[in-house]
PDB file of N, CA and C in Angstrom:
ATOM      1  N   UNK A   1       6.100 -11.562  -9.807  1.00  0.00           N
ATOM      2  CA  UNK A   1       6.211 -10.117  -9.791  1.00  0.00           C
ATOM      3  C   UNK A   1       6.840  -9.629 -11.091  1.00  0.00           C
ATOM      4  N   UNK A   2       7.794 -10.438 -11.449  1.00  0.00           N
ATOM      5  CA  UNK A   2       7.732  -9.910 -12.941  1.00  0.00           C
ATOM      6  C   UNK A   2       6.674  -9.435 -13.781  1.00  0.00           C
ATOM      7  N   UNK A   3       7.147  -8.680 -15.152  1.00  0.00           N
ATOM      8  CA  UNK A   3       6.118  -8.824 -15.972  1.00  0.00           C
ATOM      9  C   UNK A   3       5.176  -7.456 -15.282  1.00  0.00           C
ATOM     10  N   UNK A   4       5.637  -6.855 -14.289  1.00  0.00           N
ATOM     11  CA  UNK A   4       4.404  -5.912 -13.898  1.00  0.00           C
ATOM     12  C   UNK A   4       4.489  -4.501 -15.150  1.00  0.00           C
ATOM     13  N   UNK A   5       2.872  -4.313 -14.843  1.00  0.00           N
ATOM     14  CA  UNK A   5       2.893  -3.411 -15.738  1.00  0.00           C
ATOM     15  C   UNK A   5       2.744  -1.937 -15.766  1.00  0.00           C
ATOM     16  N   UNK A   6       3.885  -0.933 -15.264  1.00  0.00           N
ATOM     17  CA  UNK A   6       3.911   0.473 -15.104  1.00  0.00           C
ATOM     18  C   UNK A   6       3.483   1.200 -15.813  1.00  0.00           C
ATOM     19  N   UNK A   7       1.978   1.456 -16.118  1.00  0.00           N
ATOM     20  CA  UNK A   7       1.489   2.315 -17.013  1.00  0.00           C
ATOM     21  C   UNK A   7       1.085   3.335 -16.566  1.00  0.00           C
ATOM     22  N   UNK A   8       0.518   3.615 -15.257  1.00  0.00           N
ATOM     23  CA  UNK A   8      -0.016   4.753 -14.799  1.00  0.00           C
ATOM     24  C   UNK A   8       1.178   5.393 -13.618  1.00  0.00           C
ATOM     25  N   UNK A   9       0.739   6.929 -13.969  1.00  0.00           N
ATOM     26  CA  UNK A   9       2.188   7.169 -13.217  1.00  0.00           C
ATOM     27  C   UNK A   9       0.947   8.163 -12.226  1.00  0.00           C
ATOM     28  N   UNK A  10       1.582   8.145 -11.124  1.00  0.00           N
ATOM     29  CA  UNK A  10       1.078   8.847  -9.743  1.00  0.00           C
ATOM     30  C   UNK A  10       2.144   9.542  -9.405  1.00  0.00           C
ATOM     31  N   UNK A  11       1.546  10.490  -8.437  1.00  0.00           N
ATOM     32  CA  UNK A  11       2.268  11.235  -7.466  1.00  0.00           C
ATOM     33  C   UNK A  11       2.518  11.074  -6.350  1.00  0.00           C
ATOM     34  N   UNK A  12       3.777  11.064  -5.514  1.00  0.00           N
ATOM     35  CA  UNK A  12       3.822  10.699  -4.120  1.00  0.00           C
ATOM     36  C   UNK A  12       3.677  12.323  -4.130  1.00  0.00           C
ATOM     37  N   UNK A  13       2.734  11.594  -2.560  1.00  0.00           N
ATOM     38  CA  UNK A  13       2.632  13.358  -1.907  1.00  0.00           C
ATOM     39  C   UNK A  13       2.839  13.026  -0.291  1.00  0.00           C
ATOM     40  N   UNK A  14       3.464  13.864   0.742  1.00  0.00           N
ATOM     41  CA  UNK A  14       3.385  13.806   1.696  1.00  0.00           C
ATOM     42  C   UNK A  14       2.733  15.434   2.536  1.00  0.00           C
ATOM     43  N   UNK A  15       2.387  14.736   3.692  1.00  0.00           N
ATOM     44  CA  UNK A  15       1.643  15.592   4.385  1.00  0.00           C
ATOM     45  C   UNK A  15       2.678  16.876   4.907  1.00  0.00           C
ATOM     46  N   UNK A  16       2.010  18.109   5.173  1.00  0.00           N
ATOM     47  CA  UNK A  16       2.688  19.079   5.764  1.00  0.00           C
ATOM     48  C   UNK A  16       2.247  19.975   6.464  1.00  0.00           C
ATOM     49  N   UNK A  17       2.505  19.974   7.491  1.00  0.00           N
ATOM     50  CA  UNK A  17       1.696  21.355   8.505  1.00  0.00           C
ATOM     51  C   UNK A  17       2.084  22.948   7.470  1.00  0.00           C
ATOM     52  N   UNK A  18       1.034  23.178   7.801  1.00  0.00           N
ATOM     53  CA  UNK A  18       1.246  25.325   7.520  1.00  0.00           C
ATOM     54  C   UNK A  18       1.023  25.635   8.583  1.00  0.00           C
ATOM     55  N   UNK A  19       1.459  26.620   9.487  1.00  0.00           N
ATOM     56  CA  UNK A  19       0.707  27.894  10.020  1.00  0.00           C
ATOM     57  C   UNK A  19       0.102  28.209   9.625  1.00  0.00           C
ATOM     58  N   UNK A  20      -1.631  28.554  10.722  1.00  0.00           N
ATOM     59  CA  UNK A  20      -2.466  29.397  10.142  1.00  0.00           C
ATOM     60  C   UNK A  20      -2.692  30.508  10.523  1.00  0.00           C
ATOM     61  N   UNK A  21      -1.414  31.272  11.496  1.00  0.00           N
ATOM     62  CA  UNK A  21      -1.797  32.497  11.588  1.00  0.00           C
ATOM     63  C   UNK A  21      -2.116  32.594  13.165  1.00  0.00           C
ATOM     64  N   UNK A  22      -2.553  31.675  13.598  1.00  0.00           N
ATOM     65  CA  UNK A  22      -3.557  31.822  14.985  1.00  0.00           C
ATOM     66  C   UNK A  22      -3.206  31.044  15.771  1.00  0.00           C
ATOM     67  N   UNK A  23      -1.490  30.455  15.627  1.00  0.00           N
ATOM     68  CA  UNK A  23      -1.320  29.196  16.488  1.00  0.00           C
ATOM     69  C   UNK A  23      -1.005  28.273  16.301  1.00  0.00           C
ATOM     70  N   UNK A  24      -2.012  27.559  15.301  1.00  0.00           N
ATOM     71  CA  UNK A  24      -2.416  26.002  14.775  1.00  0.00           C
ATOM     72  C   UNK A  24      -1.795  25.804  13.718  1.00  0.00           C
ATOM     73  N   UNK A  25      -2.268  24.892  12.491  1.00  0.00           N
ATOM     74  CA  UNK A  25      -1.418  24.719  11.440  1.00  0.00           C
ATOM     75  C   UNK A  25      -2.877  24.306  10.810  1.00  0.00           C
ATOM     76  N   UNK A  26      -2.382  24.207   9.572  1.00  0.00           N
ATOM     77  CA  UNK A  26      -3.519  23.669   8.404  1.00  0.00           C
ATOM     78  C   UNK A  26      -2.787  22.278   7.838  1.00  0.00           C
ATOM     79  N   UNK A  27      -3.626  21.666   7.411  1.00  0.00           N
ATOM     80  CA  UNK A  27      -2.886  20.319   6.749  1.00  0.00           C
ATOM     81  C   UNK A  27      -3.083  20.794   5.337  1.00  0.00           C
ATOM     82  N   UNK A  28      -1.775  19.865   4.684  1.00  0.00           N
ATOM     83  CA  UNK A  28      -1.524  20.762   3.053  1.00  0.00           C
ATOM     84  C   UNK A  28      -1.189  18.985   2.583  1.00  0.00           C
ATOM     85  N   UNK A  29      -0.797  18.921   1.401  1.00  0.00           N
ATOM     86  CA  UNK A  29       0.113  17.863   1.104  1.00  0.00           C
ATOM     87  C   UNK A  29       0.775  18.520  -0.270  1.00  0.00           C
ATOM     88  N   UNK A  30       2.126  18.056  -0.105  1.00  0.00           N
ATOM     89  CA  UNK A  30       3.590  18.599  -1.250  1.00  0.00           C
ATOM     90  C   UNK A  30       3.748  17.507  -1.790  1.00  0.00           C
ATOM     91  N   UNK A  31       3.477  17.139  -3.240  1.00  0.00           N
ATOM     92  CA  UNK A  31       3.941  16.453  -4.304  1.00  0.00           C
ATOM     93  C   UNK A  31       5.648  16.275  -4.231  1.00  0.00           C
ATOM     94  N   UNK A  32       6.183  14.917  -4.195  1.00  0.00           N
ATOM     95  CA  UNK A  32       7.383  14.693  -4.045  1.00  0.00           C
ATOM     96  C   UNK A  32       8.372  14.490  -5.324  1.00  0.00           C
ATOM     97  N   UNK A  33       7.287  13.874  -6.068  1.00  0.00           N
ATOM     98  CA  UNK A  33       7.646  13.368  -7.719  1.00  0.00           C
ATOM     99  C   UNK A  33       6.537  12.084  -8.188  1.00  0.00           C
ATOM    100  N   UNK A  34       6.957  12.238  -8.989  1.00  0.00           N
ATOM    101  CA  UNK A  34       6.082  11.000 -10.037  1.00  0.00           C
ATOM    102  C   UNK A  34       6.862   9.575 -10.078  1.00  0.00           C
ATOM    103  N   UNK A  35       5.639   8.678  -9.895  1.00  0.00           N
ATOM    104  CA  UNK A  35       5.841   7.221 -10.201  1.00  0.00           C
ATOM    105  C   UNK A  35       5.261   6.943 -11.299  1.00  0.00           C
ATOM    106  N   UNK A  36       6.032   5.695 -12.140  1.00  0.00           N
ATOM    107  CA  UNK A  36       5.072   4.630 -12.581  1.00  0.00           C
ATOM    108  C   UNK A  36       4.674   3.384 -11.932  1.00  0.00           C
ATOM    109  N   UNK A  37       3.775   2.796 -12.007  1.00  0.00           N
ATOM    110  CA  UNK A  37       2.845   2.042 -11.172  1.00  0.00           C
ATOM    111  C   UNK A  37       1.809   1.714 -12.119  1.00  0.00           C
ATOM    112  N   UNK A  38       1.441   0.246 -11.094  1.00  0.00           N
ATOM    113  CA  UNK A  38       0.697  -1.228 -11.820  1.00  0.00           C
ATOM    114  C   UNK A  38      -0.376  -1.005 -10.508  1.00  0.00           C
ATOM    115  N   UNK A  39      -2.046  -0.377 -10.627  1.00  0.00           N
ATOM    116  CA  UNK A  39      -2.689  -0.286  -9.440  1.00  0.00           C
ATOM    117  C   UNK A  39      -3.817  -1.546 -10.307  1.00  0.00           C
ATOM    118  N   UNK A  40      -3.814  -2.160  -9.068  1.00  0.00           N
ATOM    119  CA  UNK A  40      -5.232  -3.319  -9.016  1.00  0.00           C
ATOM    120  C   UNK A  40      -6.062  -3.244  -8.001  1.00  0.00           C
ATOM    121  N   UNK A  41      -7.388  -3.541  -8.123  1.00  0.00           N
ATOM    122  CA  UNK A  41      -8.183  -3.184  -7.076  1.00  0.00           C
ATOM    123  C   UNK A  41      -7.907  -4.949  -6.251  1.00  0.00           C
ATOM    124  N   UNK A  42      -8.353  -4.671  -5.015  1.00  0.00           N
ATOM    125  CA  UNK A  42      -8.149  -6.124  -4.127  1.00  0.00           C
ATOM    126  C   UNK A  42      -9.542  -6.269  -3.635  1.00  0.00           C
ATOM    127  N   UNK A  43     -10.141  -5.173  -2.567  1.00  0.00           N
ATOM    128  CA  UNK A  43     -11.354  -5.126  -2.267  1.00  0.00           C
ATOM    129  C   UNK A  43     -12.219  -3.990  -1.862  1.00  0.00           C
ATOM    130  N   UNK A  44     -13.661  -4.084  -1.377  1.00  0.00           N
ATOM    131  CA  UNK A  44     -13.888  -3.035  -1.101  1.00  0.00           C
ATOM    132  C   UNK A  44     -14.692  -2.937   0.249  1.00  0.00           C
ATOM    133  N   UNK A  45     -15.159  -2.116   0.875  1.00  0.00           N
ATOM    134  CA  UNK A  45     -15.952  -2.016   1.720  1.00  0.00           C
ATOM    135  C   UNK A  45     -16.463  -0.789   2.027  1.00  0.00           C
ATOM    136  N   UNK A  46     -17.577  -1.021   2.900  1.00  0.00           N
ATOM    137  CA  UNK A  46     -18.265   0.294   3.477  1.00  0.00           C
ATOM    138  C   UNK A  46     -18.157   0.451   4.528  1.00  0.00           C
ATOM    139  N   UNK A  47     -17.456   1.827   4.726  1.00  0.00           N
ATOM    140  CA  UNK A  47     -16.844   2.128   6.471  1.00  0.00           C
ATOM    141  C   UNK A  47     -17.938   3.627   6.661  1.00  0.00           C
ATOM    142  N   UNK A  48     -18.141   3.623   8.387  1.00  0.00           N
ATOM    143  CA  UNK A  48     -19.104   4.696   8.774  1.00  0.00           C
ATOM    144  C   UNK A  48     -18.302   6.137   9.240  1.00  0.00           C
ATOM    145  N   UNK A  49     -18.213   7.006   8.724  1.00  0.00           N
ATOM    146  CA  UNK A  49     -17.442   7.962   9.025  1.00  0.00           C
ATOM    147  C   UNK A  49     -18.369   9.249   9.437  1.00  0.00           C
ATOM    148  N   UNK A  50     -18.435   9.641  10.352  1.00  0.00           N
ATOM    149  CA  UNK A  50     -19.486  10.709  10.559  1.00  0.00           C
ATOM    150  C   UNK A  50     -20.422  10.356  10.878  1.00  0.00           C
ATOM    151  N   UNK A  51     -21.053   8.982  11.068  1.00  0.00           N
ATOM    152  CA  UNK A  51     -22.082   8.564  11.066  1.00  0.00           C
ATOM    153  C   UNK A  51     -22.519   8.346   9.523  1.00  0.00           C
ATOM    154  N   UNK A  52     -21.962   8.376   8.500  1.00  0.00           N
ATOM    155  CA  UNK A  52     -22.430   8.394   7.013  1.00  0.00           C
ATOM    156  C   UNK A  52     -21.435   7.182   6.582  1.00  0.00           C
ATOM    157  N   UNK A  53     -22.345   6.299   5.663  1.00  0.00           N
ATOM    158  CA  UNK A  53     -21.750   5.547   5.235  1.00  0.00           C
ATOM    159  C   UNK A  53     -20.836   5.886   4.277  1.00  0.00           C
ATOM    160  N   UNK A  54     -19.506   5.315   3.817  1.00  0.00           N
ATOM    161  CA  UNK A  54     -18.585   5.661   2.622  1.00  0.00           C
ATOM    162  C   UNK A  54     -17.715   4.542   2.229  1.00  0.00           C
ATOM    163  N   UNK A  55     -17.816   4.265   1.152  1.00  0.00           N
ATOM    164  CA  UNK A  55     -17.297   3.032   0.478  1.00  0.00           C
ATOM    165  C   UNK A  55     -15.732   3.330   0.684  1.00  0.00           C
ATOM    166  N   UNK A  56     -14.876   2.083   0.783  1.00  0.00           N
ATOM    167  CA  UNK A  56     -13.212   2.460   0.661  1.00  0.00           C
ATOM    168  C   UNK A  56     -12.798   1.242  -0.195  1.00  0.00           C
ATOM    169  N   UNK A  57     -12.005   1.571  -0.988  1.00  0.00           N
ATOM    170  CA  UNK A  57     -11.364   0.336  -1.706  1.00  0.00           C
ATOM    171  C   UNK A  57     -10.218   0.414  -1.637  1.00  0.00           C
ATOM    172  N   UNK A  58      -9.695  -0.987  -1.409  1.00  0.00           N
ATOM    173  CA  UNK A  58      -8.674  -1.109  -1.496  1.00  0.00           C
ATOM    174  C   UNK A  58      -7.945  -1.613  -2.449  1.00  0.00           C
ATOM    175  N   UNK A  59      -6.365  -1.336  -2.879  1.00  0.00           N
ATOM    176  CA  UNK A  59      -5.591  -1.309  -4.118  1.00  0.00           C
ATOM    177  C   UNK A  59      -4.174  -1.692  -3.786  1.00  0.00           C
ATOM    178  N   UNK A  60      -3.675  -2.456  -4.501  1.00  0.00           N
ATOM    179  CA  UNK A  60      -2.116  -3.186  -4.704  1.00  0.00           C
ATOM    180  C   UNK A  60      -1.881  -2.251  -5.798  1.00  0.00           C
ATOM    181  N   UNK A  61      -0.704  -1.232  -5.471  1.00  0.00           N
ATOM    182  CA  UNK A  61      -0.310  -0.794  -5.804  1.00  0.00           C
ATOM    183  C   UNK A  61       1.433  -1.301  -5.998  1.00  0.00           C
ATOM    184  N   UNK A  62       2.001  -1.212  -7.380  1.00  0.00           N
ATOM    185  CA  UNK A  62       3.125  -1.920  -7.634  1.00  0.00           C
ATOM    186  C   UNK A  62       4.039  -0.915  -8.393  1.00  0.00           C
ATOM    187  N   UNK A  63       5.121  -0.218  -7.791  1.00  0.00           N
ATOM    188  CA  UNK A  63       6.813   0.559  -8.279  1.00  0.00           C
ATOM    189  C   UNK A  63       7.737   0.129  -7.984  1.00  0.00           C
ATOM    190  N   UNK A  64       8.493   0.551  -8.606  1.00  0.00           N
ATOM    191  CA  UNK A  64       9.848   0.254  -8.875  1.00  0.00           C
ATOM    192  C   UNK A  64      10.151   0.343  -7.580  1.00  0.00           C
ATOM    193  N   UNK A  65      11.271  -0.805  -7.309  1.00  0.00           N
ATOM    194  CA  UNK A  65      12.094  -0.378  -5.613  1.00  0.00           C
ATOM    195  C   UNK A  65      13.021   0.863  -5.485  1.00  0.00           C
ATOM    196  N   UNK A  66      13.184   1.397  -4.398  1.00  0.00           N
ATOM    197  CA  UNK A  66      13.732   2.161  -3.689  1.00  0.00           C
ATOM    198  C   UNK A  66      14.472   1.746  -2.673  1.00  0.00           C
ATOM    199  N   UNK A  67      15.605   2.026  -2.302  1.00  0.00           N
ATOM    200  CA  UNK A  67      15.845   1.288  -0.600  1.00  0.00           C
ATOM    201  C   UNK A  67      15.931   2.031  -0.051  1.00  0.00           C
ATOM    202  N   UNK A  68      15.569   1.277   1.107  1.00  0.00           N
ATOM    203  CA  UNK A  68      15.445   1.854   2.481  1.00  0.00           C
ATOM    204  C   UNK A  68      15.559   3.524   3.158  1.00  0.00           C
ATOM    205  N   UNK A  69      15.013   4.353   3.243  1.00  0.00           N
ATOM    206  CA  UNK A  69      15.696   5.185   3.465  1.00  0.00           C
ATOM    207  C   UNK A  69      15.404   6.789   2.524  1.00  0.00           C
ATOM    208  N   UNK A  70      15.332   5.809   0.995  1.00  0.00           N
ATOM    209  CA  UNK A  70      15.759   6.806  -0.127  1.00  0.00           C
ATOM    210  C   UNK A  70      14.406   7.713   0.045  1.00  0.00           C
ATOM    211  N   UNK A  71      14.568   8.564  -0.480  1.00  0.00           N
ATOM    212  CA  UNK A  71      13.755  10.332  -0.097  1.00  0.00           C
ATOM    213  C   UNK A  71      12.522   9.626  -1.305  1.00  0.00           C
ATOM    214  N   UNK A  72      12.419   8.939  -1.976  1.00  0.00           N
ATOM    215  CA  UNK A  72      11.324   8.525  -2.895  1.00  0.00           C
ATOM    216  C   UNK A  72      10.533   7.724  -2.615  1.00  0.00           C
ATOM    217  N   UNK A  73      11.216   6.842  -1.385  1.00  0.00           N
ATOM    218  CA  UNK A  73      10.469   5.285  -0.949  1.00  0.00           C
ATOM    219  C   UNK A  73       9.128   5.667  -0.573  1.00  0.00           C
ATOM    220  N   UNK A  74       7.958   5.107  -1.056  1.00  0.00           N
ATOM    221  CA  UNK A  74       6.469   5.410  -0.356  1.00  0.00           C
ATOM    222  C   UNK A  74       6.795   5.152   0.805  1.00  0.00           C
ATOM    223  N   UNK A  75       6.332   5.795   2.177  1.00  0.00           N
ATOM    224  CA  UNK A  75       6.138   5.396   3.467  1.00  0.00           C
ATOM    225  C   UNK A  75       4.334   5.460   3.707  1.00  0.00           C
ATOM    226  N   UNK A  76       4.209   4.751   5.191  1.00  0.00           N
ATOM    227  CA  UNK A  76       2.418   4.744   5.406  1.00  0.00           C
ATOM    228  C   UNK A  76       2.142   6.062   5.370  1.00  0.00           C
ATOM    229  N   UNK A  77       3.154   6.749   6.122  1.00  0.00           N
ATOM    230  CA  UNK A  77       1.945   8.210   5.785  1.00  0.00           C
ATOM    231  C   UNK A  77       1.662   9.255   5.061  1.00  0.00           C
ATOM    232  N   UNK A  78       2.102   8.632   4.142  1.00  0.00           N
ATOM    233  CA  UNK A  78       2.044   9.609   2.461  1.00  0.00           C
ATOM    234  C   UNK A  78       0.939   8.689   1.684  1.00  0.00           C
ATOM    235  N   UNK A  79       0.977   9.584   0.312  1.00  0.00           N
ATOM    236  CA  UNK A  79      -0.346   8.869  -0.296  1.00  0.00           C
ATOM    237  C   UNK A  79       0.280   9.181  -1.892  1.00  0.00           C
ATOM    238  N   UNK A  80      -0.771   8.656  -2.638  1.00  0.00           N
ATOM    239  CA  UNK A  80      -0.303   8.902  -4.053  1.00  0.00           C
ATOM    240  C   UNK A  80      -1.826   9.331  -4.601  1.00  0.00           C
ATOM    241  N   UNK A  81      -1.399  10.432  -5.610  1.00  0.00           N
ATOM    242  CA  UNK A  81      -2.263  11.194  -5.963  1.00  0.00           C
ATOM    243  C   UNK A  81      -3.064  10.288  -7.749  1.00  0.00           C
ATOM    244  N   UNK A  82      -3.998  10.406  -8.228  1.00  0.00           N
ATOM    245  CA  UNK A  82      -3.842  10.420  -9.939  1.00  0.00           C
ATOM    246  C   UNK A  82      -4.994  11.195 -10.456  1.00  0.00           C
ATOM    247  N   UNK A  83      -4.532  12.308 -10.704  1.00  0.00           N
ATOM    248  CA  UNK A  83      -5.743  13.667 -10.930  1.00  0.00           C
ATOM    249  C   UNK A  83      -6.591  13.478  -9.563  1.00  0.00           C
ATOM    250  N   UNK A  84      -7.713  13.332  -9.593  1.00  0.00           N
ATOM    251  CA  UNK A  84      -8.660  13.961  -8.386  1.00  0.00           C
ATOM    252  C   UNK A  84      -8.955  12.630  -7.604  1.00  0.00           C
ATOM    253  N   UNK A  85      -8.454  11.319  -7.839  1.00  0.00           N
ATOM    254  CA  UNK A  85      -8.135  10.703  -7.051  1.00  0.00           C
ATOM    255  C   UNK A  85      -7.052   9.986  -5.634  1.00  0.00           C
ATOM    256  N   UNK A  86      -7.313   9.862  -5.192  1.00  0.00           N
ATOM    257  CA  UNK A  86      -6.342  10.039  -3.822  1.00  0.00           C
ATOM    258  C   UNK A  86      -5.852   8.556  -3.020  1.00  0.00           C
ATOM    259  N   UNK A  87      -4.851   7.828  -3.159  1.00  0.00           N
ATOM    260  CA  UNK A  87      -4.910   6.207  -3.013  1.00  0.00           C
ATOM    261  C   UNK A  87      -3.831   6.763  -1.138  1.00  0.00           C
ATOM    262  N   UNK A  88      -4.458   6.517  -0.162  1.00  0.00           N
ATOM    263  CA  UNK A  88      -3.527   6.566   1.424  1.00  0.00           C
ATOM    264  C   UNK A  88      -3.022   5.413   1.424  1.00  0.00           C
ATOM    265  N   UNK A  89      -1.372   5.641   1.538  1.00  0.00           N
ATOM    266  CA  UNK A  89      -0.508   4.128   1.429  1.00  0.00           C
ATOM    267  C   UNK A  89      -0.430   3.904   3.030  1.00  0.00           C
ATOM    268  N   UNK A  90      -0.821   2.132   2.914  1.00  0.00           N
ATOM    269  CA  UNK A  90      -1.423   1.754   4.548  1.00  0.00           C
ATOM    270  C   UNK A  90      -0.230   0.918   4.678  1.00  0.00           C
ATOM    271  N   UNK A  91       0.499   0.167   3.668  1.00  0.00           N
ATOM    272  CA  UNK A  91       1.920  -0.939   4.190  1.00  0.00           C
ATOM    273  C   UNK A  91       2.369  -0.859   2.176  1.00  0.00           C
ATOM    274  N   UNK A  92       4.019  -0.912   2.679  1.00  0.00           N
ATOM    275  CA  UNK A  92       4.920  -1.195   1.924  1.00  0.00           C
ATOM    276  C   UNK A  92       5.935  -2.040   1.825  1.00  0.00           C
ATOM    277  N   UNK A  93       5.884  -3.300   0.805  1.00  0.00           N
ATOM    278  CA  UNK A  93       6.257  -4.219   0.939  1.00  0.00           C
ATOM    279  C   UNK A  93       7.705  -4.330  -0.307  1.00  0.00           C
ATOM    280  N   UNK A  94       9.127  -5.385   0.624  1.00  0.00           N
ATOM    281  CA  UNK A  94       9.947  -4.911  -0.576  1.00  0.00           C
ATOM    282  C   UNK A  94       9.675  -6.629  -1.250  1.00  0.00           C
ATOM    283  N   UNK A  95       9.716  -6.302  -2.666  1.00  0.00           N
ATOM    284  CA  UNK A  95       9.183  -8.052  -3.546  1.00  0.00           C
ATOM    285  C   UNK A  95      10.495  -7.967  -4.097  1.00  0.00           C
ATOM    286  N   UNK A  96      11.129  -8.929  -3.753  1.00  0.00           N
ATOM    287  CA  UNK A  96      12.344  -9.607  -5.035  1.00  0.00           C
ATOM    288  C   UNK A  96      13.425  -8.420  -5.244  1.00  0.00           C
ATOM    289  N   UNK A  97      13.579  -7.153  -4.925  1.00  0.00           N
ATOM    290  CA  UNK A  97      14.422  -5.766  -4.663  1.00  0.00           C
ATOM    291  C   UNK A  97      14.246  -5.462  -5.911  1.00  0.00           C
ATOM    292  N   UNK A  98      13.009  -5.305  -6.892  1.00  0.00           N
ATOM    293  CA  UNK A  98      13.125  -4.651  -7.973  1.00  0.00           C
ATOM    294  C   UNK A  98      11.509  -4.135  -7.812  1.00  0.00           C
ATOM    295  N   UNK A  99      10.583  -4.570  -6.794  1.00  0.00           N
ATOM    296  CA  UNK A  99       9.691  -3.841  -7.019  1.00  0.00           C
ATOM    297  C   UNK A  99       9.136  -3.621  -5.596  1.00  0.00           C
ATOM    298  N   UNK A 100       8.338  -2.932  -5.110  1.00  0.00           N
ATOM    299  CA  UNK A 100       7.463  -2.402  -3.788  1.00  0.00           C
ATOM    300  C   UNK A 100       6.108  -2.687  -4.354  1.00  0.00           C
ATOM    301  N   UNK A 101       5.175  -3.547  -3.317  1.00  0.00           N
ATOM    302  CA  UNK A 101       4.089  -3.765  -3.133  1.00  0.00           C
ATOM    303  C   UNK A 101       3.804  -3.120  -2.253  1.00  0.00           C
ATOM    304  N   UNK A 102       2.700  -2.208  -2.443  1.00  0.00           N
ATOM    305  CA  UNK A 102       2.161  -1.127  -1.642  1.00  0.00           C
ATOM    306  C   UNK A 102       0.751  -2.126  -1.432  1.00  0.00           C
ATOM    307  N   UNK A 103       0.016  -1.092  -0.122  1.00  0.00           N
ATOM    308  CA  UNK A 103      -1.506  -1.589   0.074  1.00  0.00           C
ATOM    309  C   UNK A 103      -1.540  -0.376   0.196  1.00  0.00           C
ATOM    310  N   UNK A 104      -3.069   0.373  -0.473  1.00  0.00           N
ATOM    311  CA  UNK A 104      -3.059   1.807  -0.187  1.00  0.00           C
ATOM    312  C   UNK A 104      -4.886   1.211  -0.327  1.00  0.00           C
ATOM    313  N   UNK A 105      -5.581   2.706   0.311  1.00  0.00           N
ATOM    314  CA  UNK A 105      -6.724   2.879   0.164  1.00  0.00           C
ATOM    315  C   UNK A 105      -7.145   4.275  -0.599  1.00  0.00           C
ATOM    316  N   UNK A 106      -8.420   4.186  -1.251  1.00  0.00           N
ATOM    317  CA  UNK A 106      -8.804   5.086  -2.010  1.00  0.00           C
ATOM    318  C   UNK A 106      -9.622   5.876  -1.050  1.00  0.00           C
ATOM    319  N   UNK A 107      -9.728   6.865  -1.205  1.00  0.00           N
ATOM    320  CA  UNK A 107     -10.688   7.566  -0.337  1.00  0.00           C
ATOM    321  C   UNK A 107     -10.663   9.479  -0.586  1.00  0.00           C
ATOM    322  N   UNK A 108     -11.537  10.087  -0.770  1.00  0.00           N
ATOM    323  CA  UNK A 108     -11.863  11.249  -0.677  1.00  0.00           C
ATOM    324  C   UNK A 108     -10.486  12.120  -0.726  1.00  0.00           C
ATOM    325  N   UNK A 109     -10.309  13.096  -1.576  1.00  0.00           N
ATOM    326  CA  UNK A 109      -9.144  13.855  -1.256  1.00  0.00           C
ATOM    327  C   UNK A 109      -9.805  15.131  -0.183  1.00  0.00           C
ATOM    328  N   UNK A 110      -8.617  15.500   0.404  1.00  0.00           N
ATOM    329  CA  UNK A 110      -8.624  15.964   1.291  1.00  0.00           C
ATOM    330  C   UNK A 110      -8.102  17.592   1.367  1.00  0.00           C
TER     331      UNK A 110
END
């Protein structure tokens, strides 16, 4: 795990209800702050959504640690943004307490 290489920096974003006026809520997502991060692709596949096929790949995503707790730590149900791409963090792993191995998937922003 050394040696990783933080070149691309992302956005944690987490999800947030709005009111829409009528009851319900709208789904939004609020940018938390910026990472740097080491993303590698692992694999890919084609999942049926709608009845329509759509490719998903998956990515090892690698930042700096956080512990436990801290308001920055990726959790599963946030995602990280990089311009108009959208990576959903699925497990977060702590490596050696200097870095987090994420598994996230790419998929359609929302």
């Amino acid at each position: 795990m050394s040696g990783a290489e933080l070149s691309r920096r992302l956005t944690l974003e987490e999800r947030v209800a709005i009111p829409d006026g009528a009851g319900g809520n709208i789904v939004d997502w609020r940018a938390l702050g910026a990472v740097w991060a080491e993303v590698r692709p692992r694999f890919a596949r084609e999942a049926f959504v709608g009845a329509q096929p759509r490719a998903r790949v998956t990515y090892r995503i690698i930042v700096r640690s956080v512990p436990y707790g801290g308001a920055s730590r990726p959790r599963p149900d946030q995602r990280f943004r990089d311009g108009a791409r959208v990576f959903d963090i699925l497990s977060v792993a702590d490596r050696d307490h200097r870095f987090l191995e994420i598994l996230a998937e790419e998929g359609p922003a929302q």
